[in-house]
PDB file of N, CA and C in Angstrom:
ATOM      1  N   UNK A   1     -10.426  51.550  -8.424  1.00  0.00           N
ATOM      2  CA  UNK A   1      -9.932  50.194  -8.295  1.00  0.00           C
ATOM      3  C   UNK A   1     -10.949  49.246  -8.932  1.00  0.00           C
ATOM      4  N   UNK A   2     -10.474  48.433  -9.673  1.00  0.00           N
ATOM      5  CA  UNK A   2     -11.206  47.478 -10.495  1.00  0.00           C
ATOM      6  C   UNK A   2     -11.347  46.330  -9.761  1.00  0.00           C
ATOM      7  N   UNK A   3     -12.924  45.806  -9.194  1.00  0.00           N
ATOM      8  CA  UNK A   3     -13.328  45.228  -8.429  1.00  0.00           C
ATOM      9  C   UNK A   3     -13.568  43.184  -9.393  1.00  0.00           C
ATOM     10  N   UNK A   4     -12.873  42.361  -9.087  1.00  0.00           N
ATOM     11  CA  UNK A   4     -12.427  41.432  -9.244  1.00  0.00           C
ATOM     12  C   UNK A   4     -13.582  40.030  -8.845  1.00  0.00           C
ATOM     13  N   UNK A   5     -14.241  39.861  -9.522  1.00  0.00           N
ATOM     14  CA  UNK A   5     -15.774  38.645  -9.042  1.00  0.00           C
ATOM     15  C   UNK A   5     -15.288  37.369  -9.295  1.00  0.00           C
ATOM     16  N   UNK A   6     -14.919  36.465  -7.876  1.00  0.00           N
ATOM     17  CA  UNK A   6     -15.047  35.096  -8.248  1.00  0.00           C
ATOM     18  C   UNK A   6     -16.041  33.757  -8.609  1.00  0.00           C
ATOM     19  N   UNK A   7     -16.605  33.711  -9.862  1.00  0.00           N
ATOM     20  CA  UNK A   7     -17.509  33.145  -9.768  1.00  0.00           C
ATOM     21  C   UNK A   7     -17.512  31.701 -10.550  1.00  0.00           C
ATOM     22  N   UNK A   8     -16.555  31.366 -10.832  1.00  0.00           N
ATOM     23  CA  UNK A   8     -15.955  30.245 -11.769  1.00  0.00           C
ATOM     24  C   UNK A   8     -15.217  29.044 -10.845  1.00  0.00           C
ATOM     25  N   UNK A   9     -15.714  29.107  -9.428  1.00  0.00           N
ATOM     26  CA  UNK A   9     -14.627  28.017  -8.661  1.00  0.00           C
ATOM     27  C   UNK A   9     -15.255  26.794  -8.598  1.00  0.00           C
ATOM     28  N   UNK A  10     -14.334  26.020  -8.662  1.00  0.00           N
ATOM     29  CA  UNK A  10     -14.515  24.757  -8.430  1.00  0.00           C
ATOM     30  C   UNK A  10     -14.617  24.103  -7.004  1.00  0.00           C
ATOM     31  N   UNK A  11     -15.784  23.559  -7.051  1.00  0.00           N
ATOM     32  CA  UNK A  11     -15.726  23.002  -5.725  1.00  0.00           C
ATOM     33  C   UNK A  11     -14.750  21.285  -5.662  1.00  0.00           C
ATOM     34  N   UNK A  12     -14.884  21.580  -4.073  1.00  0.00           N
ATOM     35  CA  UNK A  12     -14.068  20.342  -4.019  1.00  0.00           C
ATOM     36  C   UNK A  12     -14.343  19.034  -3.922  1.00  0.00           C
ATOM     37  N   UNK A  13     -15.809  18.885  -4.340  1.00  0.00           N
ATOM     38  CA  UNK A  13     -16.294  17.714  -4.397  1.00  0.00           C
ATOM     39  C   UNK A  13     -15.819  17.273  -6.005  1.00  0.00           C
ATOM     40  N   UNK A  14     -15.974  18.118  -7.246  1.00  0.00           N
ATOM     41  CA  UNK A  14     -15.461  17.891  -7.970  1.00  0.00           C
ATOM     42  C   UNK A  14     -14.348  17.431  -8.686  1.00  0.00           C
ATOM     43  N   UNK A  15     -13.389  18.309  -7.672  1.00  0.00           N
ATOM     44  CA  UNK A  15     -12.118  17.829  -8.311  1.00  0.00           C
ATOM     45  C   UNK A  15     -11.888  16.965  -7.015  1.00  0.00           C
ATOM     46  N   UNK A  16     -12.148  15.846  -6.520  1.00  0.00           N
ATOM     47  CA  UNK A  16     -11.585  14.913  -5.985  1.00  0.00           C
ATOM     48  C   UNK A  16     -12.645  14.248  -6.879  1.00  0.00           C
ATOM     49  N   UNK A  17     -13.844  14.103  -7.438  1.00  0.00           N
ATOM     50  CA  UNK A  17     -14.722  13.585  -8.323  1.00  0.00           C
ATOM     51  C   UNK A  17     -13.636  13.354  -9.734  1.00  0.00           C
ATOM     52  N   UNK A  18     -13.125  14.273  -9.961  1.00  0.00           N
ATOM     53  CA  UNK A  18     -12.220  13.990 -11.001  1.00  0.00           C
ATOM     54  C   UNK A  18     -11.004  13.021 -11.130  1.00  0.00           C
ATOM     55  N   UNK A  19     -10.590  13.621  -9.814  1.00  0.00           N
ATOM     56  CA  UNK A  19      -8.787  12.392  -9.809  1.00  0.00           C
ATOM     57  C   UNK A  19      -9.752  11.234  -9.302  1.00  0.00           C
ATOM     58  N   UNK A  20     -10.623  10.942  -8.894  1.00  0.00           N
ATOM     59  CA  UNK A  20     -11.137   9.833  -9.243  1.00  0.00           C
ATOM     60  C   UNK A  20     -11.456   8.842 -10.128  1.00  0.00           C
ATOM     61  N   UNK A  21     -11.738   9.191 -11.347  1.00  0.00           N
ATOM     62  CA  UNK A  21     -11.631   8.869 -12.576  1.00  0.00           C
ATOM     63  C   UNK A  21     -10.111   8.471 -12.946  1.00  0.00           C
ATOM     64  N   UNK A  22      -9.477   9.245 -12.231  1.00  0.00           N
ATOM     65  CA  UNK A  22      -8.043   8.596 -12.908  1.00  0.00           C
ATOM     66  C   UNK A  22      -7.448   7.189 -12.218  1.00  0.00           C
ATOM     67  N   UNK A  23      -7.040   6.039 -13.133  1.00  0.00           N
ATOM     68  CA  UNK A  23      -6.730   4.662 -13.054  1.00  0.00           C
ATOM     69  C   UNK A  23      -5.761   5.248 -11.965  1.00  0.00           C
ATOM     70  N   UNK A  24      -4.724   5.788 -12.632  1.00  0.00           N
ATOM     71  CA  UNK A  24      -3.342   5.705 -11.683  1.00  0.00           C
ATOM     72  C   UNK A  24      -3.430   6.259 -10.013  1.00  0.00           C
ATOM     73  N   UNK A  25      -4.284   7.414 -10.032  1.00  0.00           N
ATOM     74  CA  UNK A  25      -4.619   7.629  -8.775  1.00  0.00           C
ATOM     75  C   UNK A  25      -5.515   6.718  -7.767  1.00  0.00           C
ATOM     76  N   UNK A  26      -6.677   5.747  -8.251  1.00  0.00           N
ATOM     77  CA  UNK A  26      -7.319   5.111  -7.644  1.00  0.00           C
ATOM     78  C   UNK A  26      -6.811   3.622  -7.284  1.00  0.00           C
ATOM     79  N   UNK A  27      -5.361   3.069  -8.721  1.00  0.00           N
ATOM     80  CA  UNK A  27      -4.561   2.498  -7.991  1.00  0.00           C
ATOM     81  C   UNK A  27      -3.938   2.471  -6.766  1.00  0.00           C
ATOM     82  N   UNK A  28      -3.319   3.686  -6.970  1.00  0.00           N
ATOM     83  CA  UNK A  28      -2.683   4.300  -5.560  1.00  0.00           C
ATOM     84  C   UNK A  28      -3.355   4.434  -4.318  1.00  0.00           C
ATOM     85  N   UNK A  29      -4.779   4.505  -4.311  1.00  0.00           N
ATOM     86  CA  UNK A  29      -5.022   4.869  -3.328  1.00  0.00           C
ATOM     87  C   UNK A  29      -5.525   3.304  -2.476  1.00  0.00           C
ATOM     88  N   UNK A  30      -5.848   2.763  -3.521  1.00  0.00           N
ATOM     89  CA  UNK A  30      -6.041   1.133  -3.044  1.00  0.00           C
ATOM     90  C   UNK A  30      -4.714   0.621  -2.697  1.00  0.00           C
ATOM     91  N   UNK A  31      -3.807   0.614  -3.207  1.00  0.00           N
ATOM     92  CA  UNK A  31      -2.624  -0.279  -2.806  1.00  0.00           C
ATOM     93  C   UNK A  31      -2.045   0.525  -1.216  1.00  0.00           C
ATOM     94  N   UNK A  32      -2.781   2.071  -1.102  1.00  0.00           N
ATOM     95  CA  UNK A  32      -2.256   2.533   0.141  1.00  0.00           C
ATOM     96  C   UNK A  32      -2.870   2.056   1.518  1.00  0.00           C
ATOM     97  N   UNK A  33      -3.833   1.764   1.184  1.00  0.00           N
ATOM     98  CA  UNK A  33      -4.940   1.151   2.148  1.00  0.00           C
ATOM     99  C   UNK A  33      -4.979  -0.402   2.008  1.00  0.00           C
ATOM    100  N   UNK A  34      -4.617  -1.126   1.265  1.00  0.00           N
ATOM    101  CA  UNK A  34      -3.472  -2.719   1.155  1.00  0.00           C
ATOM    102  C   UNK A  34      -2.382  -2.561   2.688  1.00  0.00           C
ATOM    103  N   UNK A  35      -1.732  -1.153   2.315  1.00  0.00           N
ATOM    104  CA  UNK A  35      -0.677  -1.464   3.158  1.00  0.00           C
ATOM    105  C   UNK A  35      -0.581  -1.183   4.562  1.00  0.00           C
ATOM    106  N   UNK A  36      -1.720   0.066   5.059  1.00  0.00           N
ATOM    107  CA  UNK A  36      -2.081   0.152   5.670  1.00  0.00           C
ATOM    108  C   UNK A  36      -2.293  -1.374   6.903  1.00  0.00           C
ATOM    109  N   UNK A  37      -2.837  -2.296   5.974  1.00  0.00           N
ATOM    110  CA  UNK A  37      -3.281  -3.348   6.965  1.00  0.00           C
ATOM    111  C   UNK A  37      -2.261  -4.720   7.049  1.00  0.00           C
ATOM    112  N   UNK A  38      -1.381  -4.189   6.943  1.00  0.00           N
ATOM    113  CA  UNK A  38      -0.099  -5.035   6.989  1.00  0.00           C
ATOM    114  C   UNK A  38       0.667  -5.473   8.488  1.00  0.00           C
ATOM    115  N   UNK A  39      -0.039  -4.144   9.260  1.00  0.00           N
ATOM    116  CA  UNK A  39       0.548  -4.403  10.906  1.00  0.00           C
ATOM    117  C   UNK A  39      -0.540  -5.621  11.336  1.00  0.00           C
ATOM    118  N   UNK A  40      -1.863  -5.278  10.803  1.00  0.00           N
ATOM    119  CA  UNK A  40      -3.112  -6.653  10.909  1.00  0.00           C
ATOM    120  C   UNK A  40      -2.663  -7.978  10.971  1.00  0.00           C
ATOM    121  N   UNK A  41      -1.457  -7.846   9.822  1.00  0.00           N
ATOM    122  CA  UNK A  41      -0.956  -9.401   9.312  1.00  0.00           C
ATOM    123  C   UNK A  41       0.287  -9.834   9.406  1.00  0.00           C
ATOM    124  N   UNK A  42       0.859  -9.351  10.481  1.00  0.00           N
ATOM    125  CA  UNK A  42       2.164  -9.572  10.841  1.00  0.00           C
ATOM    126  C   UNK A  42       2.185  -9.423  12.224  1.00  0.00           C
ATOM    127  N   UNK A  43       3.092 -10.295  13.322  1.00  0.00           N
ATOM    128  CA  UNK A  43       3.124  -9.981  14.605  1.00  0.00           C
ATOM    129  C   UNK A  43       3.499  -8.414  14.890  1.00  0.00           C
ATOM    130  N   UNK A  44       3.122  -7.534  15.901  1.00  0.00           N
ATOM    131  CA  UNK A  44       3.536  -6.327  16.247  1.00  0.00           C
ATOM    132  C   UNK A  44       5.284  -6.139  16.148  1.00  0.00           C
ATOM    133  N   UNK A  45       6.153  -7.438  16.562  1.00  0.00           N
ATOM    134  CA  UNK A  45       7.324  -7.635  16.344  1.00  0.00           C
ATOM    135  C   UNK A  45       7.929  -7.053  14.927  1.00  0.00           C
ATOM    136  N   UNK A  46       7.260  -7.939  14.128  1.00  0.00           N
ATOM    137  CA  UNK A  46       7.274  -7.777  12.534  1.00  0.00           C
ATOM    138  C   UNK A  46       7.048  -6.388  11.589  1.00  0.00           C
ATOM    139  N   UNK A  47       5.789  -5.807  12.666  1.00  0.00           N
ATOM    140  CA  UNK A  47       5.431  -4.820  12.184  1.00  0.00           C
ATOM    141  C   UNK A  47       6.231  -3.589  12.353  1.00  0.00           C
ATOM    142  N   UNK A  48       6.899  -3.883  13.170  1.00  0.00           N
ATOM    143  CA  UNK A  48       8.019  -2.207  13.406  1.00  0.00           C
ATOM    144  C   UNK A  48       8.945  -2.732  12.481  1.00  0.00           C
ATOM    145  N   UNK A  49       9.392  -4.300  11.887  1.00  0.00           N
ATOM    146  CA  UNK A  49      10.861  -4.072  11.242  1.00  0.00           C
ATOM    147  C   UNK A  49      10.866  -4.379   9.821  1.00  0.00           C
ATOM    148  N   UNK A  50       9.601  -4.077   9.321  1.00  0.00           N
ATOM    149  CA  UNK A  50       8.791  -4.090   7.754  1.00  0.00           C
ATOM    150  C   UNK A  50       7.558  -3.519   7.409  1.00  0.00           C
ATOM    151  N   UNK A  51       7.717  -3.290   6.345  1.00  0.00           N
ATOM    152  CA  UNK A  51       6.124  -2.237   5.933  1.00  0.00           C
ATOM    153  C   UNK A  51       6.246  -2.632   4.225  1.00  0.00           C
ATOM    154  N   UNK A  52       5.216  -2.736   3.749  1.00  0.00           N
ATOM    155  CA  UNK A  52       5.125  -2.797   2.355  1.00  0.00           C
ATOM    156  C   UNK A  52       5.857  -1.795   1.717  1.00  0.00           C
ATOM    157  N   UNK A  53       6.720  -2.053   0.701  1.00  0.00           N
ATOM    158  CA  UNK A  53       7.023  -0.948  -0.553  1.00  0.00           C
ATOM    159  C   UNK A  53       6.781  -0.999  -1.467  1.00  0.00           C
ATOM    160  N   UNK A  54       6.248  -1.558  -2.268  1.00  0.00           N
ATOM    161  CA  UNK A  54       5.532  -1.390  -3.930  1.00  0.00           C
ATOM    162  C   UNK A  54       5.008  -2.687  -4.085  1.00  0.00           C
ATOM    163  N   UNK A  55       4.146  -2.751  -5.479  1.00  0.00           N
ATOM    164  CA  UNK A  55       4.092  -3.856  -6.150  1.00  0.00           C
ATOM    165  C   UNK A  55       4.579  -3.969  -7.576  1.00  0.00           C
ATOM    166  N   UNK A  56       4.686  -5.771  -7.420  1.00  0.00           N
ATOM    167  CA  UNK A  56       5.552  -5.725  -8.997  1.00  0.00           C
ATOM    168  C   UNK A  56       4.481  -6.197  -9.655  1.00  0.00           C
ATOM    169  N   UNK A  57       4.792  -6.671 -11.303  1.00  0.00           N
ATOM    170  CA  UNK A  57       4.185  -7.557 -12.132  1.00  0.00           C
ATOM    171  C   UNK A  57       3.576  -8.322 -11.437  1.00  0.00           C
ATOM    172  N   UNK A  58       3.104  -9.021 -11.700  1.00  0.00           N
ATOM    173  CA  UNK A  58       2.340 -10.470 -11.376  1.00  0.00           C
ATOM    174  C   UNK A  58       1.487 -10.597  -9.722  1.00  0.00           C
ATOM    175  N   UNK A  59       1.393  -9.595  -9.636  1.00  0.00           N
ATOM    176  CA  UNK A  59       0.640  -9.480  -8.096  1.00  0.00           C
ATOM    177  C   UNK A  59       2.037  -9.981  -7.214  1.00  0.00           C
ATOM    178  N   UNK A  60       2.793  -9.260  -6.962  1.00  0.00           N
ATOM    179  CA  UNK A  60       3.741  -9.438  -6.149  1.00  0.00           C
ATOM    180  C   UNK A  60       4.066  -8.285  -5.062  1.00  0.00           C
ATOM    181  N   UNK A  61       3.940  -8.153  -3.951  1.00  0.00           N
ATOM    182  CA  UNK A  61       4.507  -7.162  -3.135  1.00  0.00           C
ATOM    183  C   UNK A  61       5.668  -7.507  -2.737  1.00  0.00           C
ATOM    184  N   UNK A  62       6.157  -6.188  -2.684  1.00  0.00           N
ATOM    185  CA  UNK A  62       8.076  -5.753  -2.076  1.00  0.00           C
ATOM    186  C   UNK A  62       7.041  -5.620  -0.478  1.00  0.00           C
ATOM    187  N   UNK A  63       8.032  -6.235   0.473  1.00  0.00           N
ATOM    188  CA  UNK A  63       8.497  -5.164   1.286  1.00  0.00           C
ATOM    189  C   UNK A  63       9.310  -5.547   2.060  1.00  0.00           C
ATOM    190  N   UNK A  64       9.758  -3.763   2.573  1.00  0.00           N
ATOM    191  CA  UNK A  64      11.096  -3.600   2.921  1.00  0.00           C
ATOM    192  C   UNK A  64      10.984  -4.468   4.591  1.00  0.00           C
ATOM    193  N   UNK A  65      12.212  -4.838   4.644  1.00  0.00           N
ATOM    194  CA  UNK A  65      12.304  -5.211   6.319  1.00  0.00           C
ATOM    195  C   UNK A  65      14.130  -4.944   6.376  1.00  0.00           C
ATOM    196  N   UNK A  66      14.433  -4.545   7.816  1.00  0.00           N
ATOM    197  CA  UNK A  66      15.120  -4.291   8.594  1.00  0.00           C
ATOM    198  C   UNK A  66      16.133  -4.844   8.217  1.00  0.00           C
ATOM    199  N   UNK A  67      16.433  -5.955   8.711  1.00  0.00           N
ATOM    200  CA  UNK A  67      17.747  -6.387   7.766  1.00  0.00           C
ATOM    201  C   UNK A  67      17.003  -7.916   7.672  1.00  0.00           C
ATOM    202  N   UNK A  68      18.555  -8.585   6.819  1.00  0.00           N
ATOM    203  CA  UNK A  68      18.066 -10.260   6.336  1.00  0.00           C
ATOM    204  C   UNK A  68      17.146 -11.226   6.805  1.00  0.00           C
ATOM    205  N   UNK A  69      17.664 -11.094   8.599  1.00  0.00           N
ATOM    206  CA  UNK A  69      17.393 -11.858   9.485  1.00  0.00           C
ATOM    207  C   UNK A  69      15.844 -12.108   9.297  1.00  0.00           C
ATOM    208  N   UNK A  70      15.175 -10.331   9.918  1.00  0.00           N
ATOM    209  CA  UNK A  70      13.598 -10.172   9.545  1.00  0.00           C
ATOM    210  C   UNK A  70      13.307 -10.810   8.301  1.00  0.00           C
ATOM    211  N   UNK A  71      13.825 -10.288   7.021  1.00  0.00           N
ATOM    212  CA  UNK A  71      13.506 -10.917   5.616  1.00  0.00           C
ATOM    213  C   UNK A  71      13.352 -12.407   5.703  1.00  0.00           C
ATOM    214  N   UNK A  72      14.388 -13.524   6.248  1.00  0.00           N
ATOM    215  CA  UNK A  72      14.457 -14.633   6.373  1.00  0.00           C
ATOM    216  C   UNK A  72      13.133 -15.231   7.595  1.00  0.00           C
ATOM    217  N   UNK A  73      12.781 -14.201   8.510  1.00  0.00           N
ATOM    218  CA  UNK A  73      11.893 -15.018   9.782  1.00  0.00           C
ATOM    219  C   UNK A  73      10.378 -15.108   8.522  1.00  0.00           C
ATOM    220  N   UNK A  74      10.462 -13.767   7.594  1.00  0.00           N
ATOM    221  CA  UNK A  74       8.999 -13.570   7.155  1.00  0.00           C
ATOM    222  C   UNK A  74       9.031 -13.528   6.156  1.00  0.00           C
ATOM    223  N   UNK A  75       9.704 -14.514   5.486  1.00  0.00           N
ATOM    224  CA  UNK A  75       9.648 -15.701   3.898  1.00  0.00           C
ATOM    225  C   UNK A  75       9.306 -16.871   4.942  1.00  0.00           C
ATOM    226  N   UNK A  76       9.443 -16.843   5.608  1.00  0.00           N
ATOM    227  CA  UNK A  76       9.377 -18.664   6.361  1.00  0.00           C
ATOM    228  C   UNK A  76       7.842 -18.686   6.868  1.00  0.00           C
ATOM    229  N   UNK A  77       7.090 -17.484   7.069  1.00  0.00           N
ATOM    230  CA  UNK A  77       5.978 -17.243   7.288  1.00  0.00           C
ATOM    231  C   UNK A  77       4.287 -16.805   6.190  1.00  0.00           C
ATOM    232  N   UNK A  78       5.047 -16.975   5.288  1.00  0.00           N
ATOM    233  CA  UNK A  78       4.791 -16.127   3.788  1.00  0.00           C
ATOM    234  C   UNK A  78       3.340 -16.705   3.661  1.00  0.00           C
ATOM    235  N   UNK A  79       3.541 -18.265   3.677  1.00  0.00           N
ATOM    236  CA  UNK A  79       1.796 -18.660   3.732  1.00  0.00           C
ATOM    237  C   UNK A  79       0.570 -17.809   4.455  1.00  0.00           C
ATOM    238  N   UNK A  80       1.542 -18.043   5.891  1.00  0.00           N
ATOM    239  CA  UNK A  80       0.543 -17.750   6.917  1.00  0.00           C
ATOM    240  C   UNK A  80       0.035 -16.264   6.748  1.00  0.00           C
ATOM    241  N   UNK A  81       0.993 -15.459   6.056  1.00  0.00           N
ATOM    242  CA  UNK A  81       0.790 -14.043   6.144  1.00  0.00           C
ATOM    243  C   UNK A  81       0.311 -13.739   4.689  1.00  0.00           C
ATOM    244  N   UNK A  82       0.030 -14.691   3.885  1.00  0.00           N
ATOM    245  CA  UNK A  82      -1.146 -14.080   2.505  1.00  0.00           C
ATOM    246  C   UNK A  82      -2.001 -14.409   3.039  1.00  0.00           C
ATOM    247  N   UNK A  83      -2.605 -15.785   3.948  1.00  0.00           N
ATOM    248  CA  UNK A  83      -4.007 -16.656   3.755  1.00  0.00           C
ATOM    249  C   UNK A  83      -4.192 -15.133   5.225  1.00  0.00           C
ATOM    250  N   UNK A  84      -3.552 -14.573   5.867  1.00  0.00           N
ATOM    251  CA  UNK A  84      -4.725 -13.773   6.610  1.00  0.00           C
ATOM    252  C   UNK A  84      -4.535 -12.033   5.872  1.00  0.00           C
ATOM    253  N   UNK A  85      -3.730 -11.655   4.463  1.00  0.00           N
ATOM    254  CA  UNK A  85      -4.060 -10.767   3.910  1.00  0.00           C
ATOM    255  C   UNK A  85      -5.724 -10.849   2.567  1.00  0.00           C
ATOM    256  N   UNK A  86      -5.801 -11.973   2.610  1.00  0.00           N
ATOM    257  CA  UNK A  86      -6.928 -12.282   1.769  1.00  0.00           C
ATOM    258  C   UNK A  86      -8.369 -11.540   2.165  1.00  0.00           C
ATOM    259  N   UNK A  87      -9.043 -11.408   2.983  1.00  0.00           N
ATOM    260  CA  UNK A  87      -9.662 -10.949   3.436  1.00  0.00           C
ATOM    261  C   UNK A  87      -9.618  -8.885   3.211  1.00  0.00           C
ATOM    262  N   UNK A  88      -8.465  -8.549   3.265  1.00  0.00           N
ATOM    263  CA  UNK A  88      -7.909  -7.773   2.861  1.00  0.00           C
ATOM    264  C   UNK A  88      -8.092  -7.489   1.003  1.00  0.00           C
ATOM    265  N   UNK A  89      -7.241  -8.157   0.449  1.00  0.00           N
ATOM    266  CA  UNK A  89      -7.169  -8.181  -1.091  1.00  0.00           C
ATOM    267  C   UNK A  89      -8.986  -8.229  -0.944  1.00  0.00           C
ATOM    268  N   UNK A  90      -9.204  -9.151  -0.756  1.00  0.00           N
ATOM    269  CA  UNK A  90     -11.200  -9.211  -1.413  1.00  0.00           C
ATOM    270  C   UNK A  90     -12.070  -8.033  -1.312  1.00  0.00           C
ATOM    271  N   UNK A  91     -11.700  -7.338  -0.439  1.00  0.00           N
ATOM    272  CA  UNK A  91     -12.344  -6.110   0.053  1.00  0.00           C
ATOM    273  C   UNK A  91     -11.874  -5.336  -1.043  1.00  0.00           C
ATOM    274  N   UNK A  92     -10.628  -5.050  -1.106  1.00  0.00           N
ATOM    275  CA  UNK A  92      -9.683  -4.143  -1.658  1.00  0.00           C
ATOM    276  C   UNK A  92     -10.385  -4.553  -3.139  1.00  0.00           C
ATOM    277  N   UNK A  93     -10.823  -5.944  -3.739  1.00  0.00           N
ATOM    278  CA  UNK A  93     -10.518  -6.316  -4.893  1.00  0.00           C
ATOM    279  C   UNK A  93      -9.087  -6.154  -5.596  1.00  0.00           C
ATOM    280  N   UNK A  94      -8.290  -6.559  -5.296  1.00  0.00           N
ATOM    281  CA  UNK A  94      -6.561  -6.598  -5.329  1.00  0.00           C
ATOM    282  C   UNK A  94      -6.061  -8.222  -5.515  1.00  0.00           C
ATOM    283  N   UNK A  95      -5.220  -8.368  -6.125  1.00  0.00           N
ATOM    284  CA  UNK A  95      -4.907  -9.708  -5.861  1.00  0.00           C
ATOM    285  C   UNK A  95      -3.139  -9.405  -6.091  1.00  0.00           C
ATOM    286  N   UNK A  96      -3.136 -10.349  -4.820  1.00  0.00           N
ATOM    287  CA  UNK A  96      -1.226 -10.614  -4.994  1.00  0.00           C
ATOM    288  C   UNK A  96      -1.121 -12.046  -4.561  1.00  0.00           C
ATOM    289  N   UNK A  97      -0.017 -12.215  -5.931  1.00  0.00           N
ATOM    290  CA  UNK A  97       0.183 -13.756  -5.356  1.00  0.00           C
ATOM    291  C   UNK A  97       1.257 -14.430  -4.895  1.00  0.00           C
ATOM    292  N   UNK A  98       2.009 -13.139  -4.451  1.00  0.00           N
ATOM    293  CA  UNK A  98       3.633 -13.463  -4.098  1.00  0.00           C
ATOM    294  C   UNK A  98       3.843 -12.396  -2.702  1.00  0.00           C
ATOM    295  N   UNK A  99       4.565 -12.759  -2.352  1.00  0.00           N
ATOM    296  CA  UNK A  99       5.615 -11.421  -1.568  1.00  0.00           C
ATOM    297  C   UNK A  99       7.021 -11.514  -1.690  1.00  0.00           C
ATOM    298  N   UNK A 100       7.614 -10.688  -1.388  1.00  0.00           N
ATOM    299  CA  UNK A 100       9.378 -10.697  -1.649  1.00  0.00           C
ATOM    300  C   UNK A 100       9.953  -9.625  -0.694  1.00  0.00           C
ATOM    301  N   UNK A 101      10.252 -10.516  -0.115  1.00  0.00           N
ATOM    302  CA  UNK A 101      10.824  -9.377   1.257  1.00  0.00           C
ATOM    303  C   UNK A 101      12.206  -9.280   0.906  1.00  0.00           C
ATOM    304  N   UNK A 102      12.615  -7.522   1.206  1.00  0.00           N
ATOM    305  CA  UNK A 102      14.139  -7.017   0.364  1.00  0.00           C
ATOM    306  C   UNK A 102      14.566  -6.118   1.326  1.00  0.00           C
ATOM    307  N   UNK A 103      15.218  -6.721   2.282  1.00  0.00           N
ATOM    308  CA  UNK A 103      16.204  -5.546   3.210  1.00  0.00           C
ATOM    309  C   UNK A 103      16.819  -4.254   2.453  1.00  0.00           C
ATOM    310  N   UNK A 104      17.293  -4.364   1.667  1.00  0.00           N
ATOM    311  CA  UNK A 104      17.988  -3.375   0.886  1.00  0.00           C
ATOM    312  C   UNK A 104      17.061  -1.958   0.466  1.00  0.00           C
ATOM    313  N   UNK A 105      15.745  -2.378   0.335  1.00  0.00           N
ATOM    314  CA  UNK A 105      14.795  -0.777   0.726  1.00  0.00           C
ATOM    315  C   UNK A 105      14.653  -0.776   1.722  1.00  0.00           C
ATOM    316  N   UNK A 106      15.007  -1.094   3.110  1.00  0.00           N
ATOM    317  CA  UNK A 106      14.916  -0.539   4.327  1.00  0.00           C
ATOM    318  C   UNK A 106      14.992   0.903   4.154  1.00  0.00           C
ATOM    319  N   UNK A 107      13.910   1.963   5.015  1.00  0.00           N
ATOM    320  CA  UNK A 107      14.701   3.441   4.650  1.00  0.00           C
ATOM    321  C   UNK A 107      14.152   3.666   6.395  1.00  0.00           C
ATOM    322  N   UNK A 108      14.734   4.322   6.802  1.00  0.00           N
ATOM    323  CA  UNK A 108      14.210   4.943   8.330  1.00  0.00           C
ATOM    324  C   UNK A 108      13.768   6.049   7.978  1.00  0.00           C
ATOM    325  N   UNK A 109      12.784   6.042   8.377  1.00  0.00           N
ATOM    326  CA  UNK A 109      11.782   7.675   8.287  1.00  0.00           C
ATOM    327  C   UNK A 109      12.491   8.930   9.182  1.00  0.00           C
TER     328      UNK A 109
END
């Protein structure tokens, strides 16, 4: 039996050293930890019936909420809920200068 030597592995400091380097992944991983702190900046109310879903052009975040109603309470709140995500973005180094709340990606997990 022909005895088989692994000696070529990669450790895993490396290859997370690597997708590091990549733009698109380190995007991602910042805008995941953006959203993360979204229950921070919304009443607990708010926070079960919306969660961030993407960003657009121009520093804009989607997110989804529950139906209109929610969408309509938290556009009416929109100030109050960038000036305490800021603190957030600065850390992050992120900037958004909009939000757009869209019932229609509601998805239930």
């Amino acid at each position: 039996m022909k005895r088989v030597l692994y000696t070529d592995f990669v450790s895993t400091e490396e290859i997370l050293l690597e997708l590091m380097e990549n733009k698109d992944i380190k995007k991602a991983i910042t805008r995941n930890n953006l959203y993360k702190f979204w229950s921070k900046t919304v009443s607990e109310k708010f926070a079960q019936k919306s969660r961030p879903y993407s960003m657009m052009g121009g520093g804009i975040m989607v997110i989804a909420c529950e139906n209109a109603i929610v969408a309509q309470e938290l556009m009416l709140q929109k100030t109050q809920i960038l000036s305490k995500l800021q603190p957030y973005l600065k850390s992050l180094k992120m900037n958004v200068k909009d939000l757009k709340f869209d019932p229609k990606k509601w998805q239930i997990d």
